[in-house]
N, C-alpha and C. Protein backbone atom coordinates (compact mmCIF):
# COMPACT_ATOMS: atom_id res chain seq x y z
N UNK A 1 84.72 132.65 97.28
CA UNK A 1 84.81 131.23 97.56
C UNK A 1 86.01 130.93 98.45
N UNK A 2 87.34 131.78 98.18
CA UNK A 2 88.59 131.50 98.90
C UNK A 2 88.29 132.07 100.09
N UNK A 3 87.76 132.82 100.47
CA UNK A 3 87.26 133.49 102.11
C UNK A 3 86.50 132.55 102.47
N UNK A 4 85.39 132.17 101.99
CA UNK A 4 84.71 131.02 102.88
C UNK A 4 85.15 130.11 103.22
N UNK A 5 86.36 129.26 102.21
CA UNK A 5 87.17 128.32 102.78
C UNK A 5 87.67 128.70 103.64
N UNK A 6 88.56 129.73 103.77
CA UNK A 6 89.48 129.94 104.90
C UNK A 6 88.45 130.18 106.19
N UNK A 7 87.70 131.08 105.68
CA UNK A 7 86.81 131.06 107.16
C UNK A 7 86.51 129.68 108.45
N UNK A 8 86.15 128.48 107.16
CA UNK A 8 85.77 127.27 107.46
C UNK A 8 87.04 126.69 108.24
N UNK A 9 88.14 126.96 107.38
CA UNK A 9 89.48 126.24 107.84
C UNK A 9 89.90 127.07 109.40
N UNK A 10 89.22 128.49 109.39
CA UNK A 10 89.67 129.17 110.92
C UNK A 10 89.14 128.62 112.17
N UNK A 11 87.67 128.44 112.15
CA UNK A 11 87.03 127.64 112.79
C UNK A 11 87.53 126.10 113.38
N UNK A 12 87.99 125.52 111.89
CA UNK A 12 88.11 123.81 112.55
C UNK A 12 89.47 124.32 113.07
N UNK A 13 90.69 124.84 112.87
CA UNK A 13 91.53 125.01 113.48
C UNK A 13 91.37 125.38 115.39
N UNK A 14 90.76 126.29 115.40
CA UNK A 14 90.21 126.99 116.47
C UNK A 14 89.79 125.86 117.80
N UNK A 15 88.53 125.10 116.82
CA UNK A 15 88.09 124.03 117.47
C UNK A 15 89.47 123.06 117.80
N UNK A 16 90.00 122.56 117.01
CA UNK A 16 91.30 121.47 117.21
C UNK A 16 92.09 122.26 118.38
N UNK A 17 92.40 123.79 118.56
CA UNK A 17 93.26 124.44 119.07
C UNK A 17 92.51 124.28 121.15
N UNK A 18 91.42 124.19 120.91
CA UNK A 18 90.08 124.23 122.05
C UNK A 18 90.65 122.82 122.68
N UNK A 19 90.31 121.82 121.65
CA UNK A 19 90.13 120.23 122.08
C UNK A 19 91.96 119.71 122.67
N UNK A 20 93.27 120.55 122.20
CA UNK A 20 94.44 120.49 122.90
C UNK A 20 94.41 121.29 124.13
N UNK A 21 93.75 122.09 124.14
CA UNK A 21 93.84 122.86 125.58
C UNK A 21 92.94 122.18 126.40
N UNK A 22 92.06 121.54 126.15
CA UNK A 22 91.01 120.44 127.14
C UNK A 22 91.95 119.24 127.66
N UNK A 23 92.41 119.09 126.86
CA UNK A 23 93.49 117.58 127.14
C UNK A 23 94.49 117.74 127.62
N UNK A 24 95.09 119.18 127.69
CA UNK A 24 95.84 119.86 128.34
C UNK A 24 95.93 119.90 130.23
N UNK A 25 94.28 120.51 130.13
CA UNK A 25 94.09 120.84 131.19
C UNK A 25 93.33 119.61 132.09
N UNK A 26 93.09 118.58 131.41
CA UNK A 26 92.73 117.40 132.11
C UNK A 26 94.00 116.39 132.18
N UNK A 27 95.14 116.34 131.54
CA UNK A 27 96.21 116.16 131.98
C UNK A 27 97.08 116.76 133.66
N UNK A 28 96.58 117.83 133.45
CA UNK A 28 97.01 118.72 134.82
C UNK A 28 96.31 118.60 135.71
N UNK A 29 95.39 118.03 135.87
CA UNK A 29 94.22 118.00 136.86
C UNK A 29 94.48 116.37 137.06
N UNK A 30 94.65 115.48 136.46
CA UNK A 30 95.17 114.27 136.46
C UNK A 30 96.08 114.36 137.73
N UNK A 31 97.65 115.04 136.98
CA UNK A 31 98.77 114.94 138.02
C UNK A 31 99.06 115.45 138.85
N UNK A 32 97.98 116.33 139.02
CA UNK A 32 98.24 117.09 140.39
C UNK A 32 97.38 115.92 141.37
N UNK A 33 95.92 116.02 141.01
CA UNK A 33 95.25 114.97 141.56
C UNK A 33 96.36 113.80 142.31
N UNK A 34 97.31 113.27 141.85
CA UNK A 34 97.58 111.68 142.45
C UNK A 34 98.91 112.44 143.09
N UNK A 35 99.35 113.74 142.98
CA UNK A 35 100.10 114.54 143.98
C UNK A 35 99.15 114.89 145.06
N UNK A 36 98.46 114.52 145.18
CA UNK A 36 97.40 114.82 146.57
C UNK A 36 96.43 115.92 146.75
N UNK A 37 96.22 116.75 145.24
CA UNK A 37 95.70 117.81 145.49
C UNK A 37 93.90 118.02 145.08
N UNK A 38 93.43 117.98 146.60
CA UNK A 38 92.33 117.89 146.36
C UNK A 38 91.32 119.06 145.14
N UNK A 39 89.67 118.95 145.01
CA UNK A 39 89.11 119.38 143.37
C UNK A 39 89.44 121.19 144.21
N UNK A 40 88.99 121.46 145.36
CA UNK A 40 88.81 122.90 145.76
C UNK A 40 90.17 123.20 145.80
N UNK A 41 91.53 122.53 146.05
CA UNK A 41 92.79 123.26 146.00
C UNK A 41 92.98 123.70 144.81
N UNK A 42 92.84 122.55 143.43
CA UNK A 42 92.61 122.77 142.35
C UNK A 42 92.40 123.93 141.59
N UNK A 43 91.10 124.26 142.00
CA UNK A 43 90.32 125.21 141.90
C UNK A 43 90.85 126.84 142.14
N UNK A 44 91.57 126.79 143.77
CA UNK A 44 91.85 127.75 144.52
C UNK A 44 93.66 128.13 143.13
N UNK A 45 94.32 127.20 143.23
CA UNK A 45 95.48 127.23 142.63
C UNK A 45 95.51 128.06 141.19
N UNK A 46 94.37 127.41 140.20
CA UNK A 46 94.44 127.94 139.18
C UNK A 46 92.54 128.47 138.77
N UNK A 47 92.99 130.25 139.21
CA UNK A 47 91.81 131.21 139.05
C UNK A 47 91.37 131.17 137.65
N UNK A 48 92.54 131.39 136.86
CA UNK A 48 92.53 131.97 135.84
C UNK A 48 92.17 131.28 134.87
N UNK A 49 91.66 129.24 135.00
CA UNK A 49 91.42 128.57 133.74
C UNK A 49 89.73 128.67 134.13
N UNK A 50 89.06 129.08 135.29
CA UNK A 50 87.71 129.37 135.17
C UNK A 50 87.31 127.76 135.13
N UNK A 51 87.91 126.96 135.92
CA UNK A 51 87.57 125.41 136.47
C UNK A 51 86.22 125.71 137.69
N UNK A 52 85.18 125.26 137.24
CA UNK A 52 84.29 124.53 138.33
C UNK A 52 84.65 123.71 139.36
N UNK A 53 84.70 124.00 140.47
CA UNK A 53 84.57 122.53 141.53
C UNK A 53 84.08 121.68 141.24
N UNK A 54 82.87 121.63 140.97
CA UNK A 54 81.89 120.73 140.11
C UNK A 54 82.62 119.70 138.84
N UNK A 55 83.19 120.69 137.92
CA UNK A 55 83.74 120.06 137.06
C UNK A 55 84.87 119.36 137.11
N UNK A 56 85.40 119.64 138.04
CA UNK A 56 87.11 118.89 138.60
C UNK A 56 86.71 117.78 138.76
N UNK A 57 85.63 117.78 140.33
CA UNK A 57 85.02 116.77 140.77
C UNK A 57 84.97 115.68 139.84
N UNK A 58 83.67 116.17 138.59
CA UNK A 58 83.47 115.54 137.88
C UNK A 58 84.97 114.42 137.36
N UNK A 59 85.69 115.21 136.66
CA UNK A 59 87.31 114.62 135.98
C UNK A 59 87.74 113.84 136.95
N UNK A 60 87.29 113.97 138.58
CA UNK A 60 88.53 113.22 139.50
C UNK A 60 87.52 111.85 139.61
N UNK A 61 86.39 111.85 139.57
CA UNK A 61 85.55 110.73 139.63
C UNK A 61 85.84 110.07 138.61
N UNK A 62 85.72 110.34 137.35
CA UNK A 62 86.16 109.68 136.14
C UNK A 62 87.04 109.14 135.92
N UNK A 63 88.25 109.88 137.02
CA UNK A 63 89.50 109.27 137.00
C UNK A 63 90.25 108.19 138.20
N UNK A 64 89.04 108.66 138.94
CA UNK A 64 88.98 107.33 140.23
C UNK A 64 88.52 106.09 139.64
N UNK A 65 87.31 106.20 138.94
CA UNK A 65 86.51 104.99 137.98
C UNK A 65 87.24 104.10 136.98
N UNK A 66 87.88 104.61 136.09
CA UNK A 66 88.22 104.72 134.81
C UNK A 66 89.54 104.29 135.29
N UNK A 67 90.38 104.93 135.69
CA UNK A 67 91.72 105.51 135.78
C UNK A 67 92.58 106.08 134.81
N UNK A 68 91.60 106.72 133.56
CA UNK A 68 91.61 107.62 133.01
C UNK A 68 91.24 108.93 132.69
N UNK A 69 91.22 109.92 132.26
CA UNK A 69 90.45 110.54 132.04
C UNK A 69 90.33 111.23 130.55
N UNK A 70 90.83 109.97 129.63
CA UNK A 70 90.52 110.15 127.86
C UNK A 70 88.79 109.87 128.05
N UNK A 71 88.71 110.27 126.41
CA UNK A 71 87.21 109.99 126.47
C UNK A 71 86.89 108.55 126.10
N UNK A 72 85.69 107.95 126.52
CA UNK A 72 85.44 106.80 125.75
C UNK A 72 85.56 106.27 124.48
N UNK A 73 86.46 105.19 124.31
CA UNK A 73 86.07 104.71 122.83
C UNK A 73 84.51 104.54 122.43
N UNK A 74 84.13 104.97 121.32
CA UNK A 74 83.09 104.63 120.33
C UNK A 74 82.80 103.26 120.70
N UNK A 75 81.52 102.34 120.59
CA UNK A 75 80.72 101.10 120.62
C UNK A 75 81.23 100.76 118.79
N UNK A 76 81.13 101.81 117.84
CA UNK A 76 80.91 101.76 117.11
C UNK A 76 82.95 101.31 116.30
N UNK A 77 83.89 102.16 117.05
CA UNK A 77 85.12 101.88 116.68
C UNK A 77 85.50 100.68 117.36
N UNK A 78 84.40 100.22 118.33
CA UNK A 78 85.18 99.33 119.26
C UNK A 78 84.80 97.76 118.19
N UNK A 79 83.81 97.36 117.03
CA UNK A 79 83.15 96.68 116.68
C UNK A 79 83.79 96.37 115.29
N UNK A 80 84.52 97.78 114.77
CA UNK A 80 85.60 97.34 113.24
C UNK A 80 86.46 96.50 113.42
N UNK A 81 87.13 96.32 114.53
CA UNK A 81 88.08 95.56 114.33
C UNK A 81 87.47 94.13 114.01
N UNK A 82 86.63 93.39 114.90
CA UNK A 82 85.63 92.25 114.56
C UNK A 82 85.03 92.06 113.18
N UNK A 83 84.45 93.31 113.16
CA UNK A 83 83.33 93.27 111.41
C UNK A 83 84.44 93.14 110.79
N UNK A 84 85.68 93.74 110.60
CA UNK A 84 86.83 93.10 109.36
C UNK A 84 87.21 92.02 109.83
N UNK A 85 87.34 91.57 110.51
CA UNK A 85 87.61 90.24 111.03
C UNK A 85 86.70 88.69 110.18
N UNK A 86 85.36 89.44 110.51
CA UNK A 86 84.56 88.63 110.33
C UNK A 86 84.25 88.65 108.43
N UNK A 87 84.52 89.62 108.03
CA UNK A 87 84.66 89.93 106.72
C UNK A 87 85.60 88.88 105.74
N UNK A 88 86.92 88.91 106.37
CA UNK A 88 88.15 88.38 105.96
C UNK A 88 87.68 86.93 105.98
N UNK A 89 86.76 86.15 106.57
CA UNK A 89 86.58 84.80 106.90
C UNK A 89 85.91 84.01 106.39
């Protein structure tokens, strides 16, 4: 039973450890971006994170749009604050 937990607990760690290195690396792609560096320099600069052109692209559009590049809030987190609102009343 204590191995399967831990197993379980290696995994979500792993995953959490995945989802800081994403935010990581879309942070860096951010500030280089508004340093002038276009998705293929990007690309050319850093071999070794196995970045798509495609996918840069993608992040620099999102971040032309947006002027972010977090993920969307939820419809669903965006609506609690109201429903308690409307609760309280």
């Amino acid at each position: 039973m204590l191995l399967h937990y831990l197993e379980k607990l290696k995994i979500h760690i792993f995953a959490d450890i995945q989802q800081i290195w994403k935010k990581i690396n879309k942070i860096l792609i951010k500030s280089l971006h508004l340093k002038g560096y276009p998705a293929k320099r990007l690309t050319d600069k850093f071999p070794e994170k196995s970045w798509t052109k495609c996918a840069v692209k993608k992040q620099l559009k999102k971040l032309r749009d947006t002027g972010t590049v977090d993920r969307r809030q939820a419809a669903a987190d965006l609506a609690v604050p109201s429903l308690k609102k409307m609760l309280r009343s």
